[in-house]
N, C-alpha and C. Protein backbone atom coordinates (compact mmCIF):
# COMPACT_ATOMS: atom_id res chain seq x y z
N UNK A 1 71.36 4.03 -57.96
CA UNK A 1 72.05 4.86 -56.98
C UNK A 1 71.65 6.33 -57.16
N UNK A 2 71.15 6.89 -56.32
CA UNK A 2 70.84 8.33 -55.89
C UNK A 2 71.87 9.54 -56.29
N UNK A 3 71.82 10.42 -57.10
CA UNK A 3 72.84 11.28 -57.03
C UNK A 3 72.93 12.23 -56.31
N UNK A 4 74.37 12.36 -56.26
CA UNK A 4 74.36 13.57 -55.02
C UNK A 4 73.79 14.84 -54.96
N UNK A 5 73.58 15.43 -53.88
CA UNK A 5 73.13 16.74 -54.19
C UNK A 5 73.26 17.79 -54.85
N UNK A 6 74.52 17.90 -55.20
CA UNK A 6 75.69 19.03 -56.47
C UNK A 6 75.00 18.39 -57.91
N UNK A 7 75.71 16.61 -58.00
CA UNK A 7 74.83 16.59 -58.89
C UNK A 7 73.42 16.74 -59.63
N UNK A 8 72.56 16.26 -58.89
CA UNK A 8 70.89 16.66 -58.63
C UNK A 8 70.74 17.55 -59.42
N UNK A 9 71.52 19.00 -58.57
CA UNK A 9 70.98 20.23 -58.79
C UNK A 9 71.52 20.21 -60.66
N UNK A 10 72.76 19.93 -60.57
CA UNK A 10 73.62 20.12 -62.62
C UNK A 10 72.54 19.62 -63.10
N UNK A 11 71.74 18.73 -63.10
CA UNK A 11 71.15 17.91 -63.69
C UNK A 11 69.37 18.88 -63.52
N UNK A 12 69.13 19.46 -62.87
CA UNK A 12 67.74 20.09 -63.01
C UNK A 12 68.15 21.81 -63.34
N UNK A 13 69.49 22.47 -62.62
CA UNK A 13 70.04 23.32 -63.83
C UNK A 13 69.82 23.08 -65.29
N UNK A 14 70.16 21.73 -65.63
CA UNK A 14 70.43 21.63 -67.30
C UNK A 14 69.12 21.88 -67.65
N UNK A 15 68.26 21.18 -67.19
CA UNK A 15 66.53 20.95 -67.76
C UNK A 15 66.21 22.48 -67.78
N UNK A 16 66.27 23.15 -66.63
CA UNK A 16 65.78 24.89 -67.10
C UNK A 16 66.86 25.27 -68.17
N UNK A 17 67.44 25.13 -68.17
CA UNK A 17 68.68 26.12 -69.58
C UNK A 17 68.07 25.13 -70.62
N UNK A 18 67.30 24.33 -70.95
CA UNK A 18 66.81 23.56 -72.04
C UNK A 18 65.25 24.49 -72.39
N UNK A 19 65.01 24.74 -70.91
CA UNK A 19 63.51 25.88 -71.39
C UNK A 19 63.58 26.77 -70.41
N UNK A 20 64.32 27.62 -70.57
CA UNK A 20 64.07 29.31 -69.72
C UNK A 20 62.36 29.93 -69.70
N UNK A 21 62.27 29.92 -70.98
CA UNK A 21 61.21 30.77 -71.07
C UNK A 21 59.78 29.81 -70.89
N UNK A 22 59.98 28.58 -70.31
CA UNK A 22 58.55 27.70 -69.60
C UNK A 22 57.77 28.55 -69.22
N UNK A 23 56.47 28.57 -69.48
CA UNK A 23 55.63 29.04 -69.04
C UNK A 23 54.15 27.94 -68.65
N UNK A 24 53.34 28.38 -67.58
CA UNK A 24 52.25 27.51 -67.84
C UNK A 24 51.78 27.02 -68.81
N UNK A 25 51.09 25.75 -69.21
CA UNK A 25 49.95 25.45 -70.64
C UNK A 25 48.42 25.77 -70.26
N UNK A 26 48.46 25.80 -68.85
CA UNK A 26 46.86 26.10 -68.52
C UNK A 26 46.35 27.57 -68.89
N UNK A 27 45.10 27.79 -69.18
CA UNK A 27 44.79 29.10 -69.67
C UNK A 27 43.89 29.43 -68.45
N UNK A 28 44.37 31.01 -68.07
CA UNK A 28 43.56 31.08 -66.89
C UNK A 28 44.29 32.90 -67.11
N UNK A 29 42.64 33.85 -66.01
CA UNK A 29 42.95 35.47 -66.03
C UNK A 29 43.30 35.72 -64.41
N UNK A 30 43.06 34.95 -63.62
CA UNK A 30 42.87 34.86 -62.67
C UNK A 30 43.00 33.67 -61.34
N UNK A 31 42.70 34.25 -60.62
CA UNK A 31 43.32 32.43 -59.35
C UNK A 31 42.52 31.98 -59.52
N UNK A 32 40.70 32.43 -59.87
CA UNK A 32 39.75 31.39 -59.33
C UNK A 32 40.06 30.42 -60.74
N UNK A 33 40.42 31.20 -61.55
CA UNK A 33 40.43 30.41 -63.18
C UNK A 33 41.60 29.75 -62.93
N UNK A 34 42.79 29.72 -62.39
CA UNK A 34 43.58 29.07 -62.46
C UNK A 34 43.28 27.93 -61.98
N UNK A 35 42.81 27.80 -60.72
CA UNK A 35 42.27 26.89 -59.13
C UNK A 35 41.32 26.32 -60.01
N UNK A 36 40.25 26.57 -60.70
CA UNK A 36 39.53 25.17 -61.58
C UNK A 36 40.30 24.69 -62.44
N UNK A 37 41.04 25.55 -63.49
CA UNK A 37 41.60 24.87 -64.33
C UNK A 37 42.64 23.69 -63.74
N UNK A 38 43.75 23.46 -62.73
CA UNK A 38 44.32 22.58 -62.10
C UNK A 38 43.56 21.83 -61.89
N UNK A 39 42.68 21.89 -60.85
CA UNK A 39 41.49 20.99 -60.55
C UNK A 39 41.07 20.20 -61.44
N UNK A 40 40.61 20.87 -62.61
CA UNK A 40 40.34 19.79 -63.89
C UNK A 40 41.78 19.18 -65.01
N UNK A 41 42.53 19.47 -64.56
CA UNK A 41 43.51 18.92 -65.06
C UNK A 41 44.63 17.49 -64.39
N UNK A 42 43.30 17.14 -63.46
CA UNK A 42 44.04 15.80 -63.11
C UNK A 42 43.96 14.61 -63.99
N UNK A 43 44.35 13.75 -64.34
CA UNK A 43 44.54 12.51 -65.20
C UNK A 43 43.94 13.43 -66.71
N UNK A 44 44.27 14.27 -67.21
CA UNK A 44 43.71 14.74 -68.26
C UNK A 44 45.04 15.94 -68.55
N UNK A 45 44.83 15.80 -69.70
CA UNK A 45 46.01 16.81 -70.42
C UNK A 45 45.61 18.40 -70.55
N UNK A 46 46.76 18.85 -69.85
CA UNK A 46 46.54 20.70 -69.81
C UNK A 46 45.45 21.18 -71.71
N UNK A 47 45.66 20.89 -72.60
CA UNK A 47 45.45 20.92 -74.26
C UNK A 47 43.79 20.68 -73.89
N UNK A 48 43.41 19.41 -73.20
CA UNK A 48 41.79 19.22 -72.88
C UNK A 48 41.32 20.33 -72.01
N UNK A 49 42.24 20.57 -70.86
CA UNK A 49 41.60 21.42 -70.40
C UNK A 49 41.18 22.51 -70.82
N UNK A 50 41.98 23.10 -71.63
CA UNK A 50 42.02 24.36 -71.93
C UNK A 50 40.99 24.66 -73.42
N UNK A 51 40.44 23.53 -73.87
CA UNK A 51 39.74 23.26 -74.61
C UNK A 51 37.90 23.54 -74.61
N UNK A 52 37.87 23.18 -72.46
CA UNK A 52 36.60 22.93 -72.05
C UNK A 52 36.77 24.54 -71.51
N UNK A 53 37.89 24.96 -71.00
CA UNK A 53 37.67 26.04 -69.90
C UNK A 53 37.29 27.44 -70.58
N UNK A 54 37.14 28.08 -71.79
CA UNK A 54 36.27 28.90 -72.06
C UNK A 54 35.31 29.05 -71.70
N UNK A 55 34.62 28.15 -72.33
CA UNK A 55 32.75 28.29 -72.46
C UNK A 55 32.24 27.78 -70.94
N UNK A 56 32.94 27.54 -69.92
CA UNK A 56 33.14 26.88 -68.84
C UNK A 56 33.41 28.97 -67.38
N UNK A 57 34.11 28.96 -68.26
CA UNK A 57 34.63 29.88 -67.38
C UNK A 57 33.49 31.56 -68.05
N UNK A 58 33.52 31.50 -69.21
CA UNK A 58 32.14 33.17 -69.58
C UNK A 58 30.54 32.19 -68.57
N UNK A 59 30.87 31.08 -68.79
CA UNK A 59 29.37 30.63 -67.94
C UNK A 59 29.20 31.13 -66.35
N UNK A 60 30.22 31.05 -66.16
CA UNK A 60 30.39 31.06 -64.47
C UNK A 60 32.00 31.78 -64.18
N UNK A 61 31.80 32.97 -64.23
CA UNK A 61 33.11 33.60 -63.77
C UNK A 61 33.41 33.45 -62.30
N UNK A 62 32.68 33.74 -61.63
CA UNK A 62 33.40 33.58 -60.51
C UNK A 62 32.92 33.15 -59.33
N UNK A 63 32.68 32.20 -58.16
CA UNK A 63 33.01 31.03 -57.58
C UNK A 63 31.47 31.21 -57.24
N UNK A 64 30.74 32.56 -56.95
CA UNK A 64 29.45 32.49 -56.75
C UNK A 64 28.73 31.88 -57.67
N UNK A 65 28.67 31.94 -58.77
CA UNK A 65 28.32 31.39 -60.25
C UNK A 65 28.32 30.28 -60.07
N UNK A 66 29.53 29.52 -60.20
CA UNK A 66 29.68 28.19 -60.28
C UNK A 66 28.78 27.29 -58.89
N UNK A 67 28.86 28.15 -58.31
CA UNK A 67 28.49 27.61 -56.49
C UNK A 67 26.67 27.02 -56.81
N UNK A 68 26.32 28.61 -57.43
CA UNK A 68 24.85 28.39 -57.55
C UNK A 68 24.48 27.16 -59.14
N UNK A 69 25.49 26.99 -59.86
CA UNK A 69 25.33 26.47 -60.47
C UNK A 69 24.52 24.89 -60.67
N UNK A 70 23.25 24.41 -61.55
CA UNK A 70 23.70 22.94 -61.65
C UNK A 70 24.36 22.16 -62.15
N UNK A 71 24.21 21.26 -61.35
CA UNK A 71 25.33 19.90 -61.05
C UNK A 71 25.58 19.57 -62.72
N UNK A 72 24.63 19.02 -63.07
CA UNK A 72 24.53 18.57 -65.00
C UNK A 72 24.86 19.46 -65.58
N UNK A 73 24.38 21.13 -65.55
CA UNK A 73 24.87 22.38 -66.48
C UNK A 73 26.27 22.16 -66.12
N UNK A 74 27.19 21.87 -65.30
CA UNK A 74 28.66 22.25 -65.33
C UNK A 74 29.03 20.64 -65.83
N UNK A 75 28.72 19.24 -65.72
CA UNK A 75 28.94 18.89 -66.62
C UNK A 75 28.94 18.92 -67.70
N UNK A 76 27.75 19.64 -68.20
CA UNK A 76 27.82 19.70 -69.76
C UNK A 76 29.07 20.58 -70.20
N UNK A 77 29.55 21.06 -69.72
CA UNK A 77 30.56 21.84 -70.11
C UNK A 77 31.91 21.77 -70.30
N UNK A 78 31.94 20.38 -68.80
CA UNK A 78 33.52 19.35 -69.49
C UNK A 78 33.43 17.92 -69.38
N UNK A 79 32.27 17.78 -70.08
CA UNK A 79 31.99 16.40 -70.45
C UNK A 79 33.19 15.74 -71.16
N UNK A 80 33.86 16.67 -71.69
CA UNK A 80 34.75 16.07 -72.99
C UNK A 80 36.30 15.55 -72.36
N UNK A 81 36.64 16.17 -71.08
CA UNK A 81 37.31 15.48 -70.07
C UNK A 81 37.48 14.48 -69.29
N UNK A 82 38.31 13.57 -68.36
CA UNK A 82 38.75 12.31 -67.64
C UNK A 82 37.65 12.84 -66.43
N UNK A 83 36.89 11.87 -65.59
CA UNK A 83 36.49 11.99 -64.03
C UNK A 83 35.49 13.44 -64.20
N UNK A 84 34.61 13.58 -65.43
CA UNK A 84 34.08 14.69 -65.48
C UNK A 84 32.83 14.82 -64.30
N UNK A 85 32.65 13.96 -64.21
CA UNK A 85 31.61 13.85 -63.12
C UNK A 85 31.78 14.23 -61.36
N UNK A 86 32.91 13.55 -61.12
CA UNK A 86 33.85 13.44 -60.09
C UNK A 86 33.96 15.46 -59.70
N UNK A 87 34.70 16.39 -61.00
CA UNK A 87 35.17 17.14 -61.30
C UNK A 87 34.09 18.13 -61.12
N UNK A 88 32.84 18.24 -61.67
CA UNK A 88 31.95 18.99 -61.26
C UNK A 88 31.20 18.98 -60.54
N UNK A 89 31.02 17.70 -59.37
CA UNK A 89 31.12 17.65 -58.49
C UNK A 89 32.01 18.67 -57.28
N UNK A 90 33.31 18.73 -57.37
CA UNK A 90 34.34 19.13 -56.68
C UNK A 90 34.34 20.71 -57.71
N UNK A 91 33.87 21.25 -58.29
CA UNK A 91 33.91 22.29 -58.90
C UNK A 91 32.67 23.45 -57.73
N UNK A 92 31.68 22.34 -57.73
CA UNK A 92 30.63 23.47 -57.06
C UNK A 92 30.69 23.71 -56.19
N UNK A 93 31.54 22.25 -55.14
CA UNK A 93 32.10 22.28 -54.11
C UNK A 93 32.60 23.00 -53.30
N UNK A 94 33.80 22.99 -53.97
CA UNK A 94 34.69 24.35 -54.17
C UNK A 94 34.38 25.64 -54.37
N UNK A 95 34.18 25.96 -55.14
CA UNK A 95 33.05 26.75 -54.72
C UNK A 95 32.12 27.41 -54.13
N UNK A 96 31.95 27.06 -53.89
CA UNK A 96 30.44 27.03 -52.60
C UNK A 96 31.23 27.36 -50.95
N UNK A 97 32.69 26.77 -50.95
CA UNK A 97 33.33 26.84 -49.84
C UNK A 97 34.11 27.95 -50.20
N UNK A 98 34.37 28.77 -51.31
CA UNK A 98 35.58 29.93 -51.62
C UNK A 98 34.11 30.60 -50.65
N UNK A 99 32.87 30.59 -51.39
CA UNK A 99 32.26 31.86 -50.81
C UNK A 99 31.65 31.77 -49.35
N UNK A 100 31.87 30.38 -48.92
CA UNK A 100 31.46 30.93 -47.47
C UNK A 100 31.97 30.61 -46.51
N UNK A 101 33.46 30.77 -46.83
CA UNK A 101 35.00 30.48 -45.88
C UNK A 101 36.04 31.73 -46.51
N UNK A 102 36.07 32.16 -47.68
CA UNK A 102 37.16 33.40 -47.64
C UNK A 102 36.32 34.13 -48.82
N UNK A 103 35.38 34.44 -48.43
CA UNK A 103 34.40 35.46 -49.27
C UNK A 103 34.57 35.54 -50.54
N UNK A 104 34.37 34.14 -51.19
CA UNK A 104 34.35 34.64 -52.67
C UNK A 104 36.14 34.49 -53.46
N UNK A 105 37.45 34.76 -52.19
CA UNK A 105 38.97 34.87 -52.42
C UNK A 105 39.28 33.32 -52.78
N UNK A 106 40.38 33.24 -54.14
CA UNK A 106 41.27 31.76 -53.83
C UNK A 106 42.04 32.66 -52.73
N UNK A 107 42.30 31.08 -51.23
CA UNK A 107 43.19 31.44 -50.47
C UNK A 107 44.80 30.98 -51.29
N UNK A 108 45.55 31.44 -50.46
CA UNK A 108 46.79 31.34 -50.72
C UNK A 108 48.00 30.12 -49.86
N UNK A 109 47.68 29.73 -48.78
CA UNK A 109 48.25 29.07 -47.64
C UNK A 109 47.88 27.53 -47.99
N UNK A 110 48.79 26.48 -48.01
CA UNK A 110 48.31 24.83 -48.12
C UNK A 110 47.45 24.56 -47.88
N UNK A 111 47.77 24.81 -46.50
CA UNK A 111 46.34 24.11 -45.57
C UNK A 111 44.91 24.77 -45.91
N UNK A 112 45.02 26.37 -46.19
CA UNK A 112 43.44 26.40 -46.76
C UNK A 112 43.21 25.90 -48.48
N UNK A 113 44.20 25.95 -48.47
CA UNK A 113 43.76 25.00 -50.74
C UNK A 113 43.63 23.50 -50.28
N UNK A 114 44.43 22.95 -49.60
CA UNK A 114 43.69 21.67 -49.33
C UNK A 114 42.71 21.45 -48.88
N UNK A 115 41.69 22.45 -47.80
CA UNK A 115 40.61 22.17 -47.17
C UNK A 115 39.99 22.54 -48.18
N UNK A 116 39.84 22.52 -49.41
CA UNK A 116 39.26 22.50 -50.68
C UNK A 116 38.68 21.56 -51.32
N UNK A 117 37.31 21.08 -51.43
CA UNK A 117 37.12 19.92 -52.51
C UNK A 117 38.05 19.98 -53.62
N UNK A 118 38.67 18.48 -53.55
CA UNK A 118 39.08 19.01 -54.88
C UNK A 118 40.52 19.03 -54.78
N UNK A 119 41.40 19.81 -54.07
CA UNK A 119 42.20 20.30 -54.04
C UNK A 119 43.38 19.25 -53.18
N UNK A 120 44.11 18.64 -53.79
CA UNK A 120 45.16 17.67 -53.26
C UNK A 120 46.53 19.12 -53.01
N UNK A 121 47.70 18.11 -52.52
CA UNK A 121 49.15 18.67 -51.99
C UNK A 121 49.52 19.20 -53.61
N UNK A 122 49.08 18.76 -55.31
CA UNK A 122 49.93 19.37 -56.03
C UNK A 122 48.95 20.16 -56.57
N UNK A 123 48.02 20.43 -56.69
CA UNK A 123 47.36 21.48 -56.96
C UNK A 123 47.38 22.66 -56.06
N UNK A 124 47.37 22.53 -54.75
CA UNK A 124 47.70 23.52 -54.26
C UNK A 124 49.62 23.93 -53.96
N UNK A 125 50.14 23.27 -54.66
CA UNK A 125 51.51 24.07 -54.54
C UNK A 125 51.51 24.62 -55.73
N UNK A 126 50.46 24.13 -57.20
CA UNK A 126 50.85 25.07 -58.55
C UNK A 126 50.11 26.12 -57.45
N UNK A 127 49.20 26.68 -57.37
CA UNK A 127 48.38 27.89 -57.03
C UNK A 127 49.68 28.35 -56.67
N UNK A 128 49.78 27.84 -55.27
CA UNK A 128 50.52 28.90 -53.84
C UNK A 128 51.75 28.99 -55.20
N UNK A 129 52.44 28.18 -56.08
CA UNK A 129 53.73 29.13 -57.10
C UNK A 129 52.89 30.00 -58.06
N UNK A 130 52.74 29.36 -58.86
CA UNK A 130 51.91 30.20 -60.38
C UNK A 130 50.85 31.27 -60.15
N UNK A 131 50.12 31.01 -59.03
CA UNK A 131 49.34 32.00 -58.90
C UNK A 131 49.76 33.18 -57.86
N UNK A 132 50.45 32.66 -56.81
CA UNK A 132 51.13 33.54 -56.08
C UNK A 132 52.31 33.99 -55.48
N UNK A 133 53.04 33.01 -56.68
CA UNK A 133 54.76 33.78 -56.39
C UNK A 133 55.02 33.10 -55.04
N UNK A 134 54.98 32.05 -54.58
CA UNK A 134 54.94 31.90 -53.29
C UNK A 134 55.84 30.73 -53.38
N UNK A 135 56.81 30.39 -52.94
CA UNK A 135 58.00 28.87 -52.67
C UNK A 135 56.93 27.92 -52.38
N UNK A 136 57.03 27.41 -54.27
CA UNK A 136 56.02 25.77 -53.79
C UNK A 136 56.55 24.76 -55.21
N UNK A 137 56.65 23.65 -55.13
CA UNK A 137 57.03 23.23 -55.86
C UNK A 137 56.26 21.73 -56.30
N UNK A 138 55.53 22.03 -57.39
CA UNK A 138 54.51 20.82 -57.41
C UNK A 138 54.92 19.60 -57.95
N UNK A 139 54.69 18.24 -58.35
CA UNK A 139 54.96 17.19 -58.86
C UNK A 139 54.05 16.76 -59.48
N UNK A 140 54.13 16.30 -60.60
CA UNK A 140 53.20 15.81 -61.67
C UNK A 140 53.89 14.47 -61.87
N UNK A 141 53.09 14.15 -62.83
CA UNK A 141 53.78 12.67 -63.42
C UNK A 141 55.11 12.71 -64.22
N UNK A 142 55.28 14.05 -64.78
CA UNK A 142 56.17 14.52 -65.71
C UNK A 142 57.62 14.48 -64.77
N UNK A 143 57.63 15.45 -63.44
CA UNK A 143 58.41 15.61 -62.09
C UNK A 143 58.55 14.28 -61.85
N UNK A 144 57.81 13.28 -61.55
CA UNK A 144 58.03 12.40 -60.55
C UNK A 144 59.06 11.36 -61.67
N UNK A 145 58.88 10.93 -62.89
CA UNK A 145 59.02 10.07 -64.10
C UNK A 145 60.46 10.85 -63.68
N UNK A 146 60.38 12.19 -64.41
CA UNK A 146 62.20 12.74 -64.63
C UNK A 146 63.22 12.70 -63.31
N UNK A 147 62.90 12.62 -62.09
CA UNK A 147 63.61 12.75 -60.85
C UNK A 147 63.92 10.65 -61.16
N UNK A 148 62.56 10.00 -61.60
CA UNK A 148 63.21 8.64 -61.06
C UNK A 148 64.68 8.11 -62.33
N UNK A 149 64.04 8.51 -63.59
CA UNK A 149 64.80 8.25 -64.77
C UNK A 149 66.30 8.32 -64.22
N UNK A 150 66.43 9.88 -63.82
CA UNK A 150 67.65 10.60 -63.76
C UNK A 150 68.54 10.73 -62.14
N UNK A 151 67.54 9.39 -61.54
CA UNK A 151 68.66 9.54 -60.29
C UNK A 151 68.46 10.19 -59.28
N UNK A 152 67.75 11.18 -59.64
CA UNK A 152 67.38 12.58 -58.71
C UNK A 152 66.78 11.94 -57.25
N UNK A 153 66.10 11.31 -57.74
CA UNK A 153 65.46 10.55 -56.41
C UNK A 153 65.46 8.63 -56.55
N UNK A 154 64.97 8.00 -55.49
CA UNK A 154 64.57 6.33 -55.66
C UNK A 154 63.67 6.06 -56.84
N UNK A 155 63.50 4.97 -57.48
CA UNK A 155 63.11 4.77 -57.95
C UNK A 155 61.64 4.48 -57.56
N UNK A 156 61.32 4.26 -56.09
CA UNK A 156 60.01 4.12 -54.89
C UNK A 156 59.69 5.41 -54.68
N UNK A 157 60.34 6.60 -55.10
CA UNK A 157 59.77 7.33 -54.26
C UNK A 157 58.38 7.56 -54.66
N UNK A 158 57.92 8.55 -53.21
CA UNK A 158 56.47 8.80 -53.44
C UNK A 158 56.45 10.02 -53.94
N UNK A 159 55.60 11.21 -54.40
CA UNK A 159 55.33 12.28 -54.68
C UNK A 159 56.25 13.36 -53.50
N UNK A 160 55.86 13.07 -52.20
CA UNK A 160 55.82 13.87 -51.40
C UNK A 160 57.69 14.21 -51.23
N UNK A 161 58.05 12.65 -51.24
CA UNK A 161 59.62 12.67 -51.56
C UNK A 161 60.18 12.82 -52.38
N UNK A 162 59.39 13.16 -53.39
CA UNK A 162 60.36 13.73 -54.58
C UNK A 162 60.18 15.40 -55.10
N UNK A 163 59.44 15.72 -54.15
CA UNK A 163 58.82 17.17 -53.56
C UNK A 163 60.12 17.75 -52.60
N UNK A 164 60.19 16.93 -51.48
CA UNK A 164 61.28 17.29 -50.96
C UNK A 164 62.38 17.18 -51.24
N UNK A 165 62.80 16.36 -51.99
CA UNK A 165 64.33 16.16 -52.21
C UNK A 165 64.42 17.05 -53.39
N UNK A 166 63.53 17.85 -54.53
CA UNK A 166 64.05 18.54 -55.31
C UNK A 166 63.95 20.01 -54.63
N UNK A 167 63.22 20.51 -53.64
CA UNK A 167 63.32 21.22 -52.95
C UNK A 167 64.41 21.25 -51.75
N UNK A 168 64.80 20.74 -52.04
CA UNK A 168 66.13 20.71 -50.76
C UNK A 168 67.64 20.77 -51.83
N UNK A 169 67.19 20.69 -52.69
CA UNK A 169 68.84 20.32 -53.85
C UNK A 169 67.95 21.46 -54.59
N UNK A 170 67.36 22.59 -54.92
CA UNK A 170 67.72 23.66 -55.74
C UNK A 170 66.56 25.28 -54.61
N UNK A 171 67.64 25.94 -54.66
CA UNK A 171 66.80 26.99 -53.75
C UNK A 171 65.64 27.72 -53.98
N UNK A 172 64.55 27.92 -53.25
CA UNK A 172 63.35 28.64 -53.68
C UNK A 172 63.24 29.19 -54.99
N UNK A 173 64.11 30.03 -55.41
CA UNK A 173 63.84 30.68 -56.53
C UNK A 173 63.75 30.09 -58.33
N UNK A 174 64.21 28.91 -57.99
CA UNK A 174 64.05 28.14 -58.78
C UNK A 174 62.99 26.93 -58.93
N UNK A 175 62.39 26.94 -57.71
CA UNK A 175 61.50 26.34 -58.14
C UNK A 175 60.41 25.77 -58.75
N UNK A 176 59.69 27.15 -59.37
CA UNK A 176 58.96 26.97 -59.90
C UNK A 176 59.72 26.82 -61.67
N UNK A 177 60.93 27.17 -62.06
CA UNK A 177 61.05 27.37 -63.17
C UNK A 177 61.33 26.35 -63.45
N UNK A 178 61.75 25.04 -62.54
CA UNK A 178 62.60 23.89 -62.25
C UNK A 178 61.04 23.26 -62.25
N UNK A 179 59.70 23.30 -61.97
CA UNK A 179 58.65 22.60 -62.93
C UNK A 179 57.99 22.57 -63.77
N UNK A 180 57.93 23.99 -64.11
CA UNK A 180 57.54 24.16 -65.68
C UNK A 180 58.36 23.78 -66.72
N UNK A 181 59.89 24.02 -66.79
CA UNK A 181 60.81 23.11 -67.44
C UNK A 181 60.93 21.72 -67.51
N UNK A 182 60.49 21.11 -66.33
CA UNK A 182 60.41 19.40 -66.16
C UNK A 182 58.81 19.05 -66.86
N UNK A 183 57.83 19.86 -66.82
CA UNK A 183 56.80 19.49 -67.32
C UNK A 183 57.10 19.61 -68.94
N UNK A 184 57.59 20.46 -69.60
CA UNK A 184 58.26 20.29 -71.36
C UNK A 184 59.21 19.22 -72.22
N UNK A 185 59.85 19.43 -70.70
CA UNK A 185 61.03 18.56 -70.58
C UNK A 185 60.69 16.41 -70.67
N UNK A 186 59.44 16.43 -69.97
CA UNK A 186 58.64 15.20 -70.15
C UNK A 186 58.40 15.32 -70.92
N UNK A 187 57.25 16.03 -71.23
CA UNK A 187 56.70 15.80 -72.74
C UNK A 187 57.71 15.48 -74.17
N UNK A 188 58.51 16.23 -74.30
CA UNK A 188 59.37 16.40 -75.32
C UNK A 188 60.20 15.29 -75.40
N UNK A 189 61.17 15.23 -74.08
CA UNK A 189 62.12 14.49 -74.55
C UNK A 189 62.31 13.09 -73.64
N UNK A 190 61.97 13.39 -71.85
CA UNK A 190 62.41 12.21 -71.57
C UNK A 190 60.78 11.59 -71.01
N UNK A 191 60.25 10.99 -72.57
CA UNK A 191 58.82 10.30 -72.16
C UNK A 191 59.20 9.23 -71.21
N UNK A 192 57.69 9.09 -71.18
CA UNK A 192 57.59 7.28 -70.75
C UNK A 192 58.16 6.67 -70.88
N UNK A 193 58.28 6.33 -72.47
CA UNK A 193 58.52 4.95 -73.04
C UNK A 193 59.43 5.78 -74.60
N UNK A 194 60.65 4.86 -74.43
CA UNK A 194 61.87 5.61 -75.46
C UNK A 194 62.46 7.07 -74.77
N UNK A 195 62.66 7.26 -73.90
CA UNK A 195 62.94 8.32 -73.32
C UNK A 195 64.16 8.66 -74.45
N UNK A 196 64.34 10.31 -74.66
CA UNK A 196 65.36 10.65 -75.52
C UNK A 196 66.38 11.45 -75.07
N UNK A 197 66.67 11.23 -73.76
CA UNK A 197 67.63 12.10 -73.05
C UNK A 197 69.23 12.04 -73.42
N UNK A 198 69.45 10.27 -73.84
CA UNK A 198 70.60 10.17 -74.55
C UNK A 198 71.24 11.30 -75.15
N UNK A 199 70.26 12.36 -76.15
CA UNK A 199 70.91 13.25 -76.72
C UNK A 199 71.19 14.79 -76.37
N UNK A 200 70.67 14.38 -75.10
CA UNK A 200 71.40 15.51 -74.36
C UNK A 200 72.61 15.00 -73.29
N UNK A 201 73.81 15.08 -73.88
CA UNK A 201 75.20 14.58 -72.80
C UNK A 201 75.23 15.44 -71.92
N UNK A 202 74.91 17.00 -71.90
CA UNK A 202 74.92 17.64 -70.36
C UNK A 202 74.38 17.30 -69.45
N UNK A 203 73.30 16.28 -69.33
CA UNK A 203 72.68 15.94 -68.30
C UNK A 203 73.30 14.73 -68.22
N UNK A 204 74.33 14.54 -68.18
CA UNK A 204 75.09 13.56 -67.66
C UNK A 204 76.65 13.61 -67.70
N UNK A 205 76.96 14.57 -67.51
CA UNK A 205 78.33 15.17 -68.02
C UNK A 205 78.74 15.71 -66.19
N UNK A 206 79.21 15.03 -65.54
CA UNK A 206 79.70 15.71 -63.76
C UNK A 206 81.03 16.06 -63.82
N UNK A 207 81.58 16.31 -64.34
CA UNK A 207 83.08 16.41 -64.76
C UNK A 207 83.60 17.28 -63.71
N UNK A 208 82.48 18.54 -63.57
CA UNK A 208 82.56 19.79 -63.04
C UNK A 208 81.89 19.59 -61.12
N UNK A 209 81.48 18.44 -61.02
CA UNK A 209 81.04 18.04 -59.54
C UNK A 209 81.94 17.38 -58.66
């Protein structure tokens, strides 16, 4: 059974007051560095990424670089990653389209991060939040796992619905802090498998709903 909306929200309240101070794990100076680093952080852990994206990023700072780049030189560089092939593929891609669709700029708007190699509905809502302060609220595996665990949403839902329904139960301004907290918040406590939420009773405590 689905909880209500009052509840919802107590329940993704609690998860930020568990980590206020969330911050990204991806390492990045900039959007174009941010916009690869996401990119390469699909089925692969933020820790890998950030592992490859140095010597990755002094190689090719910025989207002209990478654009002119070859195909094998930018694999060699995150070989050590999931779909590396796939990835630098969609790296030069990308690329190649920053500089000859918004001169060289990460855009800011959905619809142009999706017309992005590369670039799905949750990579471009981290950008349009993390990179630009902008009401977006992404879903990871971490989001989607904690909304089904905890009620928040169906246990069916898809990404897109569990996008909306946590965006509709906590207001813009929380949204982004409401996924960087759920992304710690997975990791740490309510995994996969043995989830340890038991020992937090505020997230299940409605007394006050």
């Amino acid at each position: 059974m689905v909880l209500s909306k009052k509840r919802a929200r107590k329940v993704l309240e609690e998860i930020i007051a568990l980590y206020p101070d969330a911050k990204p794990s991806l390492n990045f100076k900039n959007h174009f560095e941010l916009l690869i680093a996401v990119v390469l952080s699909a089925q692969t852990t933020d820790a890998a990424v950030n592992k490859v994206t140095p010597a990755l990023f002094a190689a090719y700072p910025q989207p002209k670089d990478l654009a002119k780049a070859n195909l094998k030189d930018i694999e060699s560089y995150i070989s050590k990653i999931g779909l590396y092939r796939n990835k630098a593929k969609f790296l030069k891609e990308c690329s190649q389209q920053l500089m000859d669709r918004y001169g060289g700029e990460v855009p800011h708007t959905r619809k142009e991060l999706e017309s992005l190699s590369g670039v799905g509905r949750k990579t471009a809502n981290v950008v349009m939040s993390v990179g630009f302060g902008l009401p977006a609220f992404a879903v990871d595996t971490h989001v989607s796992r904690i909304c089904k665990h905890h009620d928040i949403v169906k246990k069916s839902a898809t990404p897109l619905e569990v996008e909306k329904r946590v965006t509709d139960v906590l207001p813009p301004e929380l949204w982004l802090s409401a996924h960087q907290a759920m992304i710690y918040f997975g990791r740490e406590i309510c995994h996969p498998k043995n989830p340890e939420c038991h020992h937090y009773p505020q997230l299940y405590d409605f007394s006050d709903c």
